[in-house]
C-alpha atoms as a PDB file:
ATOM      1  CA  UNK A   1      19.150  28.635 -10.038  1.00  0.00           C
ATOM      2  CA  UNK A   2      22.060  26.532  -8.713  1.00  0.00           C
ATOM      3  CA  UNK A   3      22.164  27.893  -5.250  1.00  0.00           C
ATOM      4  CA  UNK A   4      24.940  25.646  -4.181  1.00  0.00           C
ATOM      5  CA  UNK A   5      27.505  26.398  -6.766  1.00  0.00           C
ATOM      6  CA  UNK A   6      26.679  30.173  -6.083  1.00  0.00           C
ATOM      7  CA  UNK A   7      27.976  29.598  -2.116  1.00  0.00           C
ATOM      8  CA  UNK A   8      30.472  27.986  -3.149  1.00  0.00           C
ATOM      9  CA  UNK A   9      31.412  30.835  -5.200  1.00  0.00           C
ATOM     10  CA  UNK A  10      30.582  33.251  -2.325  1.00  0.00           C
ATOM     11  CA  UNK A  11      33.017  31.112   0.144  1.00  0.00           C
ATOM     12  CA  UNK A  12      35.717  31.782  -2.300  1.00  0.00           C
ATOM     13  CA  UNK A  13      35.556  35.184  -2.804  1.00  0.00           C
ATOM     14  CA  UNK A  14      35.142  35.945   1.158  1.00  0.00           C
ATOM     15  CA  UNK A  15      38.748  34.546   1.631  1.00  0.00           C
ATOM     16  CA  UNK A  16      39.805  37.449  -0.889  1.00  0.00           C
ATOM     17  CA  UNK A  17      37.676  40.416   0.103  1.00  0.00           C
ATOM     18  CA  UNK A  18      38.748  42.997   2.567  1.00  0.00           C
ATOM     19  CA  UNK A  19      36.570  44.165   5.128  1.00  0.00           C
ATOM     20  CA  UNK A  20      36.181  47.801   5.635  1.00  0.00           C
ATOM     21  CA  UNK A  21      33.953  50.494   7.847  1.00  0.00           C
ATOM     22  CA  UNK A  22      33.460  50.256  11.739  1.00  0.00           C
ATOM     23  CA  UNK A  23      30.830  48.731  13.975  1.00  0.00           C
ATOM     24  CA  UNK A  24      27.532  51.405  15.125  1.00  0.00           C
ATOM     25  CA  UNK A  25      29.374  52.282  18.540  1.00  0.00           C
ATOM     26  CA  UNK A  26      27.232  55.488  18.666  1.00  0.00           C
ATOM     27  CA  UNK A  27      24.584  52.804  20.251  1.00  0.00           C
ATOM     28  CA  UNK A  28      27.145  51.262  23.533  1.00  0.00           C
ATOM     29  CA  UNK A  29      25.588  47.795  23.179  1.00  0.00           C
ATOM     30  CA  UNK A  30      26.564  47.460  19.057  1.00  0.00           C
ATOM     31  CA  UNK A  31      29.933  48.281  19.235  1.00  0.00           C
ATOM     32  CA  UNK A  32      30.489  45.510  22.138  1.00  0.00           C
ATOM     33  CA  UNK A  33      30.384  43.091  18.426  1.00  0.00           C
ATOM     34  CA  UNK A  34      32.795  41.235  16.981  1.00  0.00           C
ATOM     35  CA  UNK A  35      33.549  42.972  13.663  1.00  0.00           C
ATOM     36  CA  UNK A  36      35.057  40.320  11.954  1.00  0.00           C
ATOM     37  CA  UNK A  37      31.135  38.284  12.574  1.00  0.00           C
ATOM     38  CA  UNK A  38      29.845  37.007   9.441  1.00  0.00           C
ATOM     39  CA  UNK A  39      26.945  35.190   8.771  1.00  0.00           C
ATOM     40  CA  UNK A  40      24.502  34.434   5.394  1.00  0.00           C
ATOM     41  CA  UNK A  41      21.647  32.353   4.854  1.00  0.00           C
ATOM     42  CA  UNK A  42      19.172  31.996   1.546  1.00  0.00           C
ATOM     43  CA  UNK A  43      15.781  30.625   1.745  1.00  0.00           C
ATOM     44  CA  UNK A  44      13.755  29.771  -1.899  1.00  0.00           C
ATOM     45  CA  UNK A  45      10.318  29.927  -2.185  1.00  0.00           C
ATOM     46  CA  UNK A  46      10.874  26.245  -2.365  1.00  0.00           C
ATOM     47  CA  UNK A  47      11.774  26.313   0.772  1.00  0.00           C
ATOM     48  CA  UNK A  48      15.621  25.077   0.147  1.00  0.00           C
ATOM     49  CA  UNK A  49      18.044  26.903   2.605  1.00  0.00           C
ATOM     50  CA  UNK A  50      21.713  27.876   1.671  1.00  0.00           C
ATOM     51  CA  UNK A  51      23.843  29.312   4.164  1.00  0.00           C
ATOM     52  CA  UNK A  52      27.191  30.487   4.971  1.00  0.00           C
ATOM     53  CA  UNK A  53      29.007  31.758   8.419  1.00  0.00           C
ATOM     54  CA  UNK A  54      27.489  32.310  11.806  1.00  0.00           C
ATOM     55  CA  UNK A  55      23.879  31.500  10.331  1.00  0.00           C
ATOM     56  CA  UNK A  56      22.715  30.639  13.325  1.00  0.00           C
ATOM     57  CA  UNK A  57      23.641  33.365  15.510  1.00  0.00           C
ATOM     58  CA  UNK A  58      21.736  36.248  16.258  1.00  0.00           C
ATOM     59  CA  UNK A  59      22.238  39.894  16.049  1.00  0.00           C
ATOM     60  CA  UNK A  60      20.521  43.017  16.508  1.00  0.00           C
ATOM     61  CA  UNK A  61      18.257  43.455  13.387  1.00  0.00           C
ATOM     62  CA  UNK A  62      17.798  47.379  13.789  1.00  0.00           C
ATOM     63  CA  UNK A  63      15.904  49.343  10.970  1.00  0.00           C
ATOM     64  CA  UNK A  64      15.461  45.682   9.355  1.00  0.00           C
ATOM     65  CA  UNK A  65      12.222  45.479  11.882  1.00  0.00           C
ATOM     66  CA  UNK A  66      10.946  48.492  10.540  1.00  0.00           C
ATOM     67  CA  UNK A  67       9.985  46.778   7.306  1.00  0.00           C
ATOM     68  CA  UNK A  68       8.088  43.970   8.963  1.00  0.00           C
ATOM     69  CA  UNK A  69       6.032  46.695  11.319  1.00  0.00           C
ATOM     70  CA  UNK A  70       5.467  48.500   7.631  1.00  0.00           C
ATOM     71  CA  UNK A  71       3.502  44.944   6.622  1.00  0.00           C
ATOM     72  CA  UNK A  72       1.329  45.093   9.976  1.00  0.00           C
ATOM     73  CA  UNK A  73       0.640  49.073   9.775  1.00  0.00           C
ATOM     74  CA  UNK A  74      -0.109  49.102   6.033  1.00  0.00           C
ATOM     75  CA  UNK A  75      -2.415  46.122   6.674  1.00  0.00           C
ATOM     76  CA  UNK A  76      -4.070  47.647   8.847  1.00  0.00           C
ATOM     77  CA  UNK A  77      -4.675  50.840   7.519  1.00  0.00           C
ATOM     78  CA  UNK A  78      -4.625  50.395   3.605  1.00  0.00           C
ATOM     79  CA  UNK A  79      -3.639  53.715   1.620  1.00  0.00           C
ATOM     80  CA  UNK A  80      -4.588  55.537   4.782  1.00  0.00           C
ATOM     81  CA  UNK A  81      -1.476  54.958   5.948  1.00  0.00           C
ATOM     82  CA  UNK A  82       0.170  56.984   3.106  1.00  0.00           C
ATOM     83  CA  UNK A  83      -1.925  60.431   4.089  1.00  0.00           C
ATOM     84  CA  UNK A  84       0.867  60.568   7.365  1.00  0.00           C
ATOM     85  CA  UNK A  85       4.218  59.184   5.795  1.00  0.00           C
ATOM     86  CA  UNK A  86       5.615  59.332   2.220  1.00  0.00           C
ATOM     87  CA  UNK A  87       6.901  56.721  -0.305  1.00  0.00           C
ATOM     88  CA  UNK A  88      10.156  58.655  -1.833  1.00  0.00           C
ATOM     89  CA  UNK A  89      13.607  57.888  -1.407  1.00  0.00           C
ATOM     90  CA  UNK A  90      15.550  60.200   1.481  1.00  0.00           C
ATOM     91  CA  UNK A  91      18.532  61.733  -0.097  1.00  0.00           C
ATOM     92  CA  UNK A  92      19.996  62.807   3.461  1.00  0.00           C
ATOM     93  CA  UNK A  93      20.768  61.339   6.579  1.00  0.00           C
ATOM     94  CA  UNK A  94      18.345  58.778   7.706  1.00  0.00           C
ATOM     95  CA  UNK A  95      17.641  60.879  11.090  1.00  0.00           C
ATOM     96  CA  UNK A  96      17.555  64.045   9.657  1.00  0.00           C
ATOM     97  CA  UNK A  97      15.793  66.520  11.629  1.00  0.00           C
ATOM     98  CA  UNK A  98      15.974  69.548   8.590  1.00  0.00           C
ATOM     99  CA  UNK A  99      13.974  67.549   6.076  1.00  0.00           C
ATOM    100  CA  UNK A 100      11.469  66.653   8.648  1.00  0.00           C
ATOM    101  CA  UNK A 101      10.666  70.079   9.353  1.00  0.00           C
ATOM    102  CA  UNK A 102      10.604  71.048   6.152  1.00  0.00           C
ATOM    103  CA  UNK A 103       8.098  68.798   5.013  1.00  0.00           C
ATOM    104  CA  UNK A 104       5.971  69.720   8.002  1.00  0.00           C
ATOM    105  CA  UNK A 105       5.902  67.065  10.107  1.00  0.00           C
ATOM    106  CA  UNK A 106       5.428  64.128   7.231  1.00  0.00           C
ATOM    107  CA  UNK A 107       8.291  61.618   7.114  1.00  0.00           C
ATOM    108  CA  UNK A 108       9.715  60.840   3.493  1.00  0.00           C
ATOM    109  CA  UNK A 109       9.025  56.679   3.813  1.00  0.00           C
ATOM    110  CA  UNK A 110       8.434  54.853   6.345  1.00  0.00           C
ATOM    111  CA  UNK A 111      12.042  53.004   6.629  1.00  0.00           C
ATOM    112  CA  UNK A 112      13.440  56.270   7.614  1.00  0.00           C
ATOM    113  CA  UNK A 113      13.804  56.545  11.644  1.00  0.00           C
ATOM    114  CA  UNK A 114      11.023  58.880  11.570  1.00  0.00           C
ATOM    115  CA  UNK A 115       8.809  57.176   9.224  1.00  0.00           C
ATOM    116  CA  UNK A 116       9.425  54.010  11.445  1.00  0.00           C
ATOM    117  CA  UNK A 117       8.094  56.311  14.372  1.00  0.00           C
ATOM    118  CA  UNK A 118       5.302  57.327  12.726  1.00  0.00           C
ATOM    119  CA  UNK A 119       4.094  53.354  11.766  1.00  0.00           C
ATOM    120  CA  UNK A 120       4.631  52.538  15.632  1.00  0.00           C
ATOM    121  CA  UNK A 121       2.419  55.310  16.576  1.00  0.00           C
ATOM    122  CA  UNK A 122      -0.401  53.475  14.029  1.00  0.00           C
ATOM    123  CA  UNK A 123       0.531  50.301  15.960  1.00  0.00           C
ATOM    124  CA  UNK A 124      -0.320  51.791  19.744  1.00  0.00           C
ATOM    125  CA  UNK A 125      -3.542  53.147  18.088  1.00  0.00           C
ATOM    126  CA  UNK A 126      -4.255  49.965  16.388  1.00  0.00           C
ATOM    127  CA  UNK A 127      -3.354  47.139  18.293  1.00  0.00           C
ATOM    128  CA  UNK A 128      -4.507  46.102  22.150  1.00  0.00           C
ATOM    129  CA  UNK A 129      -0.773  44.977  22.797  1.00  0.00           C
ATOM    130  CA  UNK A 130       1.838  46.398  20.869  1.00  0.00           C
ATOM    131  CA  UNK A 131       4.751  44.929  20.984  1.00  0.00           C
ATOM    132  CA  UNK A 132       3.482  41.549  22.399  1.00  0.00           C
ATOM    133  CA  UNK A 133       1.232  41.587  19.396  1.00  0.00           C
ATOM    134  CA  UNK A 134       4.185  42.420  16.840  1.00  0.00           C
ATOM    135  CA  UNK A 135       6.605  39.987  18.422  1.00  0.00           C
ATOM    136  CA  UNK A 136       3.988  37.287  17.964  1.00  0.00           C
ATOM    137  CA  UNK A 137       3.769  37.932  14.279  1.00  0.00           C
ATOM    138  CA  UNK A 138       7.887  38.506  13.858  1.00  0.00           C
ATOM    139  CA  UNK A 139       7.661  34.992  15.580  1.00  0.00           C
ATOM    140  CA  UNK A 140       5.320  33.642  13.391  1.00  0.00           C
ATOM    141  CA  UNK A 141       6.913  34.389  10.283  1.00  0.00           C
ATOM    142  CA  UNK A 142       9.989  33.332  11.130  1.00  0.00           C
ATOM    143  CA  UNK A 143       8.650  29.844  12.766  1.00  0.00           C
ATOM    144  CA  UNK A 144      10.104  30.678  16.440  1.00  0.00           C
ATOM    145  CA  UNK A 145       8.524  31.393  19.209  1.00  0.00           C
ATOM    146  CA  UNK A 146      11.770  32.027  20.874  1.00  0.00           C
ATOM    147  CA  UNK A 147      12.591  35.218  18.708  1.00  0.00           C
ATOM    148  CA  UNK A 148      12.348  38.174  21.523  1.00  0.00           C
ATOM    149  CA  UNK A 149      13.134  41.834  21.598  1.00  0.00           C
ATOM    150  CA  UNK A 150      16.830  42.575  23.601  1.00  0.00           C
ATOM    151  CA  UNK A 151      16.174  44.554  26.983  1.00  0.00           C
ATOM    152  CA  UNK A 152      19.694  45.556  26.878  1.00  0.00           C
ATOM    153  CA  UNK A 153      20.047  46.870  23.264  1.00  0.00           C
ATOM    154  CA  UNK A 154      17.256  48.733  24.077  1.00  0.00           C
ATOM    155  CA  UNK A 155      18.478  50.048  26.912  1.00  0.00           C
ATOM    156  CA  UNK A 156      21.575  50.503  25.379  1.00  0.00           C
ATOM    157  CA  UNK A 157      19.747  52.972  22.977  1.00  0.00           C
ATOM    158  CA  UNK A 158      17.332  54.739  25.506  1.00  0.00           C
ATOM    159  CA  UNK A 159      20.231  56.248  26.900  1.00  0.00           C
ATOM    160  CA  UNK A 160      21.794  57.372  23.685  1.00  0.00           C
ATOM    161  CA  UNK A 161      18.590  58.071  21.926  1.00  0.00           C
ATOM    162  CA  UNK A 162      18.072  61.343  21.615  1.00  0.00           C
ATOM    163  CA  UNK A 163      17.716  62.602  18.343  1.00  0.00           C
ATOM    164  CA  UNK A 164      15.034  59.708  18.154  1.00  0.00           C
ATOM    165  CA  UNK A 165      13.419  61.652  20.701  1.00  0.00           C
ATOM    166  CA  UNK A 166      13.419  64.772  18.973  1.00  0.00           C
ATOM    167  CA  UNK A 167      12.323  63.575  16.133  1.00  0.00           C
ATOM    168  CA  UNK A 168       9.060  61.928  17.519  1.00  0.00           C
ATOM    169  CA  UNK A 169       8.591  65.302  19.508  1.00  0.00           C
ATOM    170  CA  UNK A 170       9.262  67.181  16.409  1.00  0.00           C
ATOM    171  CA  UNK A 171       5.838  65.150  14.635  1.00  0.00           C
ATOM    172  CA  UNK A 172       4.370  65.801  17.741  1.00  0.00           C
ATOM    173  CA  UNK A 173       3.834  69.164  17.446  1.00  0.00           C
ATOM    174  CA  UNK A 174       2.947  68.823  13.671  1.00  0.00           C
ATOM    175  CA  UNK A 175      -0.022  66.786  14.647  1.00  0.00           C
ATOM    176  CA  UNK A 176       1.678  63.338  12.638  1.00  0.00           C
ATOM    177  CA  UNK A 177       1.929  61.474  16.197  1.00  0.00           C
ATOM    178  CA  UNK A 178      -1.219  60.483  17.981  1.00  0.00           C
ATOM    179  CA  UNK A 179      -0.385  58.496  20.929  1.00  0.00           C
ATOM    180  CA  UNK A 180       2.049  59.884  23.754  1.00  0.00           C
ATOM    181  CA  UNK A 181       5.104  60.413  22.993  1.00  0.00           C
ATOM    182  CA  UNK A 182       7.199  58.581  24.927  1.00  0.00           C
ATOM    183  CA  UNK A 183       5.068  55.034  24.765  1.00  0.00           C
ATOM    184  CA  UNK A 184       6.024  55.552  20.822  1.00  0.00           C
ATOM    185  CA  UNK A 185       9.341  55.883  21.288  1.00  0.00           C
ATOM    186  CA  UNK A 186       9.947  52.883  23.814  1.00  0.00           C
ATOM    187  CA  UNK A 187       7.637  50.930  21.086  1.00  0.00           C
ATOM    188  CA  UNK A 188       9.882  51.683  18.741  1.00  0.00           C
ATOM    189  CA  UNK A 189      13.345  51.642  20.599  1.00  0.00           C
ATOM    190  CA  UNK A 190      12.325  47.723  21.351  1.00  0.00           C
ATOM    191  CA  UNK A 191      11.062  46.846  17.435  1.00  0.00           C
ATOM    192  CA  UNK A 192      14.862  47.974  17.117  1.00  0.00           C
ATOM    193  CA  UNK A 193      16.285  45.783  19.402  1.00  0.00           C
ATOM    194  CA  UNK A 194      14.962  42.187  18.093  1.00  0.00           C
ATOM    195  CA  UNK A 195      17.779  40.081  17.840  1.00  0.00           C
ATOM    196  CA  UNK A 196      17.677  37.157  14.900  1.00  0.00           C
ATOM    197  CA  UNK A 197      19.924  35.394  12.859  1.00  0.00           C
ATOM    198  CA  UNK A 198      20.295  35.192   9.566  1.00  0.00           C
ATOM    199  CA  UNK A 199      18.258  31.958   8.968  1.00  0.00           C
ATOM    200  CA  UNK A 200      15.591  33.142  10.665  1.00  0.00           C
ATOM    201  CA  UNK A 201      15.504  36.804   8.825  1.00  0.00           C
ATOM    202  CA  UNK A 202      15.423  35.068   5.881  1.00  0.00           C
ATOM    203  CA  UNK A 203      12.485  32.666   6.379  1.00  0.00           C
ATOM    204  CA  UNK A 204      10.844  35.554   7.859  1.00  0.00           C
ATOM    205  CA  UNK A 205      10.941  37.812   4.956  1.00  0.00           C
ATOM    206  CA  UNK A 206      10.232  34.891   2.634  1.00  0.00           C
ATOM    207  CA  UNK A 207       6.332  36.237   2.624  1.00  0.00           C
ATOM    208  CA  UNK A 208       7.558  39.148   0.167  1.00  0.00           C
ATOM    209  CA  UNK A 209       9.675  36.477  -2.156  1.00  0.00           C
ATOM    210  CA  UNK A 210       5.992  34.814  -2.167  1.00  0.00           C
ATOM    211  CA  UNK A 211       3.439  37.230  -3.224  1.00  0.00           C
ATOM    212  CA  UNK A 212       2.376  38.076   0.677  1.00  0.00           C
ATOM    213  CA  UNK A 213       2.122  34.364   1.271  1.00  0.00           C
ATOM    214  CA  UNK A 214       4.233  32.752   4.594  1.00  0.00           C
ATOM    215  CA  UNK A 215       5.445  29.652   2.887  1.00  0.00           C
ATOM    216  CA  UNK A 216       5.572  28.216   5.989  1.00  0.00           C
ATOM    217  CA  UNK A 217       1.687  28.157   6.941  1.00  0.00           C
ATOM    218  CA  UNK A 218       0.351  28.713   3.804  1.00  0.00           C
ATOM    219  CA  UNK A 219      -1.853  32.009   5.473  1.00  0.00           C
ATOM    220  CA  UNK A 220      -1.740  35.256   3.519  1.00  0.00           C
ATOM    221  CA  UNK A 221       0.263  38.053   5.299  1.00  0.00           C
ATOM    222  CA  UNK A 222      -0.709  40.536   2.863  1.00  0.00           C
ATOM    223  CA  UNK A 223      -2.316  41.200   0.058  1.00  0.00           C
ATOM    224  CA  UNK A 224      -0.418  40.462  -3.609  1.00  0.00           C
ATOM    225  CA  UNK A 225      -0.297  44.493  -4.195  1.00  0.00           C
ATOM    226  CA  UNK A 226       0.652  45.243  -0.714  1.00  0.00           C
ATOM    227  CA  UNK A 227       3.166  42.566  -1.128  1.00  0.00           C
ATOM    228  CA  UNK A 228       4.318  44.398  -4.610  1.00  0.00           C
ATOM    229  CA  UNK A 229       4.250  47.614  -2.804  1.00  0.00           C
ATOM    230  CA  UNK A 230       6.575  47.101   0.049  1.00  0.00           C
ATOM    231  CA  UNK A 231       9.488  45.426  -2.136  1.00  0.00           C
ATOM    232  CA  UNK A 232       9.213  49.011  -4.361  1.00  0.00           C
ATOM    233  CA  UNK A 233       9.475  51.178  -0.945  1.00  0.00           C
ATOM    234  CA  UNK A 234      12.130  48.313  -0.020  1.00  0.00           C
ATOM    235  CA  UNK A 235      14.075  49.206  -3.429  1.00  0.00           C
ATOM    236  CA  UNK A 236      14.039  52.976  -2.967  1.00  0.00           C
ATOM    237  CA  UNK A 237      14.470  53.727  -0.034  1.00  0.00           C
ATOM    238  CA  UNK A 238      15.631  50.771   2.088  1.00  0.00           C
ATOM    239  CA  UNK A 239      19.427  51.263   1.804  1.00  0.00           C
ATOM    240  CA  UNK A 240      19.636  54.825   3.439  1.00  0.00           C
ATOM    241  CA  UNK A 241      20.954  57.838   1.181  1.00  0.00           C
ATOM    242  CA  UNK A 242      22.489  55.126  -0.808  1.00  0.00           C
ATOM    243  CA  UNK A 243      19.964  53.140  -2.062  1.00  0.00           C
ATOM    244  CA  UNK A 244      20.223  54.758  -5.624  1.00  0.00           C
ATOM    245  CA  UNK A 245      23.817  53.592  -6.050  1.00  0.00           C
ATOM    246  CA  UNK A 246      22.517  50.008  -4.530  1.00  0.00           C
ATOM    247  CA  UNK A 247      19.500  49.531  -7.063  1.00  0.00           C
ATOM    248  CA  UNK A 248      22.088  50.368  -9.511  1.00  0.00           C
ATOM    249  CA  UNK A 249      24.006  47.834  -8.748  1.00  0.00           C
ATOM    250  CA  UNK A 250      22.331  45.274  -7.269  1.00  0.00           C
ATOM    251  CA  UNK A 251      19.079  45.747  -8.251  1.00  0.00           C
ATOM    252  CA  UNK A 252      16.272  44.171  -5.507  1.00  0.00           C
ATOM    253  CA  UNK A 253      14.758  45.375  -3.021  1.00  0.00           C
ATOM    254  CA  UNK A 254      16.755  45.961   0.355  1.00  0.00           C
ATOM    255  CA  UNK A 255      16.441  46.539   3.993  1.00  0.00           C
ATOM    256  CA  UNK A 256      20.077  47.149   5.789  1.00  0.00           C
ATOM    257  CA  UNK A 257      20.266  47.773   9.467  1.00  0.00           C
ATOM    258  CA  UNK A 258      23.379  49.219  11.606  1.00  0.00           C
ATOM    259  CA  UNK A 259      23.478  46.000  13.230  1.00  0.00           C
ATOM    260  CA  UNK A 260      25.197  44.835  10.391  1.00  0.00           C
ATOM    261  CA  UNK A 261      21.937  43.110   8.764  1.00  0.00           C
ATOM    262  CA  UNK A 262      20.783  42.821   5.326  1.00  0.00           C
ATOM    263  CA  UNK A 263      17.646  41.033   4.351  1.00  0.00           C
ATOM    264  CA  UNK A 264      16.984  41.361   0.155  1.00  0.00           C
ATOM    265  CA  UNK A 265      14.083  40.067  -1.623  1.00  0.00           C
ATOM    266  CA  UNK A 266      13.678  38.580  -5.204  1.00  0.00           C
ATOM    267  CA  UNK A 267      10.565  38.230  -5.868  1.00  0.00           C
ATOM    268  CA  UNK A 268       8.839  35.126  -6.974  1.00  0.00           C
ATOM    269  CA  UNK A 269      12.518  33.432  -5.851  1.00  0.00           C
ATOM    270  CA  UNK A 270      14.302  33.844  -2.712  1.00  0.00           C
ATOM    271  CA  UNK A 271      15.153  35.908   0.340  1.00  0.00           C
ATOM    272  CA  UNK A 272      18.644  36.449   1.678  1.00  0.00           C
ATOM    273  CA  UNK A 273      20.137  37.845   4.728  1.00  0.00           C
ATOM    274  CA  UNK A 274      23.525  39.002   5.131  1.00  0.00           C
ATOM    275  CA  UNK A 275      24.955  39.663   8.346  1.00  0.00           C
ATOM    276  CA  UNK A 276      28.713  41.406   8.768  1.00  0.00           C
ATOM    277  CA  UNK A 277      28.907  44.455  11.294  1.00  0.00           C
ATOM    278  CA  UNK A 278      31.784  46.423  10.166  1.00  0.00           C
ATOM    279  CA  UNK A 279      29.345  49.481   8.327  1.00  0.00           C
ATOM    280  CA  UNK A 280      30.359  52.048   5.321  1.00  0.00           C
ATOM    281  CA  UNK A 281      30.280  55.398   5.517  1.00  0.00           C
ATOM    282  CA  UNK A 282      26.524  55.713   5.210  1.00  0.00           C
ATOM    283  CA  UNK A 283      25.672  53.267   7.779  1.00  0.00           C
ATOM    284  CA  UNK A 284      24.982  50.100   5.584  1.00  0.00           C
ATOM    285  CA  UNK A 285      27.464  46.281   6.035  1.00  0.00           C
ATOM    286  CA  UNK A 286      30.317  46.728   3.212  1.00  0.00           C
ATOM    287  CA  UNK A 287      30.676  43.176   2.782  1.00  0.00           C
ATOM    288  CA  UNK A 288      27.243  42.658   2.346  1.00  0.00           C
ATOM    289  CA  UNK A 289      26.664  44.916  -0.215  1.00  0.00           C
ATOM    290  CA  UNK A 290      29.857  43.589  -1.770  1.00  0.00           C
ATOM    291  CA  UNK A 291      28.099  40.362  -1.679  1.00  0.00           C
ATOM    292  CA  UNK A 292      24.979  40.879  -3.006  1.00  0.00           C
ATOM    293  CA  UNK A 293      26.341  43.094  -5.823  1.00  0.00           C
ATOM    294  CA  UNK A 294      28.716  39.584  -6.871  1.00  0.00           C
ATOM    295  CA  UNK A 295      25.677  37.417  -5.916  1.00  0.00           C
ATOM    296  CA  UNK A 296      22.850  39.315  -8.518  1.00  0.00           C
ATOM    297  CA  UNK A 297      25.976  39.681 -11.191  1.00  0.00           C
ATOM    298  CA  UNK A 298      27.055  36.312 -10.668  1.00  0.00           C
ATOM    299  CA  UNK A 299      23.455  35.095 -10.935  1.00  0.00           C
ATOM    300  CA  UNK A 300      22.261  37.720 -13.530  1.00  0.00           C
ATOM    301  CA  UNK A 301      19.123  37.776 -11.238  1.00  0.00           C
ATOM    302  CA  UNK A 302      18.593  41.324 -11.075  1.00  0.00           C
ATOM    303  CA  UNK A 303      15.255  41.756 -11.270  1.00  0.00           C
ATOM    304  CA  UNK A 304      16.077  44.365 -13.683  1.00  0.00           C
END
């Protein structure tokens, strides 16, 4: 693929496109952002890098973390880890409450808030330390030990948090969370709060463009079908209640955050993230959806 004639291309079109939506204010910290940020950056399994923007800034990566603590939970739990959170796409809000309680307890995926919840609570239960053990692997992947969760975003969203709360209290009283609580929520209030930039996201996500394999070490993350498995949960469920429309037409798997993040895998390729805060209506960056929709047309490397 010629990656440098497709930036080029990308550059151009930038100038042209408008940028829509508003920043995630509903968390204090987020909406302190300057929405006109943009940053991209493309890593091959080759390890070539293409990049465009900010690439080097960070950002809060929000509900992007939630696929990498997916990779340690289901590691460590194999299809266990399905008996306590489902695999289907959401259809509503991606806090929902009603659907929660309907389905007694069980979260829809695991890149849901709730789902996310549910694979910290496996993390408590599972690992001696956490969130210094998760950190170390984020680092690891990405190749920086300098990569660190944001007291202040966290914060931020601790004091504006409270559906979150209700939501692990809500699984609580189904049985679905084991651990207290509260020590699941702050768990998973700080996975939120990791702030990255776009090369690094990319490098770090380059283990699912590689068959489970970090590139960058050679080691085996996960296994080939775990690998397969997360880009499928990725691609139906990783853009919100709009994921449908996405697959349609972008076609690869996805995980957005309200940070402004995207990170998108194709497998066997590359990995790309996409940084621009201003979000649509249903909480996901419109220029980089706009961008990857151009970018897999452009390419014709839908993996459909």
């Amino acid at each position: 693929m010629d990656y440098k004639s497709l930036f080029t291309e990308i550059s151009i079109l930038l100038k042209a496109m408008d940028d829509r939506g508003e920043v995630a204010s509903y968390i204090p910290e987020l909406g302190k952002v300057d929405p006109g940020s943009f940053a991209m950056h493309l890593t091959s399994v080759e390890n070539l890098g293409f990049g465009l923007g900010a690439m080097d800034e960070r950002f809060s990566i929000q509900s992007i973390a939630k696929v990498l603590s997916l990779a340690v939970a289901f590691d460590l739990e194999d299809d266990r880890l399905w008996r306590r959170v489902g695999v289907e796409p959401l259809g509503s809000p991606f806090n929902s409450l009603v659907q929660l309680e309907y389905e007694n307890g069980i979260p829809r995926n695991p890149l849901i808030n709730a789902g996310a919840l549910v694979v910290c609570d496996i993390l408590v239960s599972r690992l001696e330390h956490p969130e210094r053990d998760f950190i170390a692997f984020v680092r690891k992947l990405a190749g920086n030990p300098d990569i660190d969760y944001s007291p202040r975003i966290s914060a931020s969203e601790k004091r504006t948090g409270f559906r979150n709360a209700a939501l692990v209290n809500l699984m609580k009283a189904y049985g679905n969370i084991e651990n207290d609580a509260d020590t699941v929520l702050n768990v998973y209030l700080n996975l939120c709060s990791i702030e990255m930039s776009c090369r690094e996201l990319a490098q770090a996500f380059l283990f699912l463009a590689a068959g489970g394999v970090n590139p960058l070490t050679g080691e085996r993350v996960v296994s080939v079908s775990k690998s397969k498995r997360i880009n499928a949960i990725m691609l139906l469920c990783g853009f919100y209640d709009e994921a449908g429309e996405f697959a349609f037409k972008v076609g690869l798997p996805v995980k957005s955050g309200v940070g402004g993040g995207i990170i998108a895998i194709h497998p066997g390729n590359y990995s790309v993230a996409i940084w621009s805060p201003r979000l649509n209506e249903k909480g996901n960056s419109y220029r980089g959806m706009k961008i990857l929709e151009f970018m897999t047309t452009w390419t014709q490397s839908s993996i459909f």
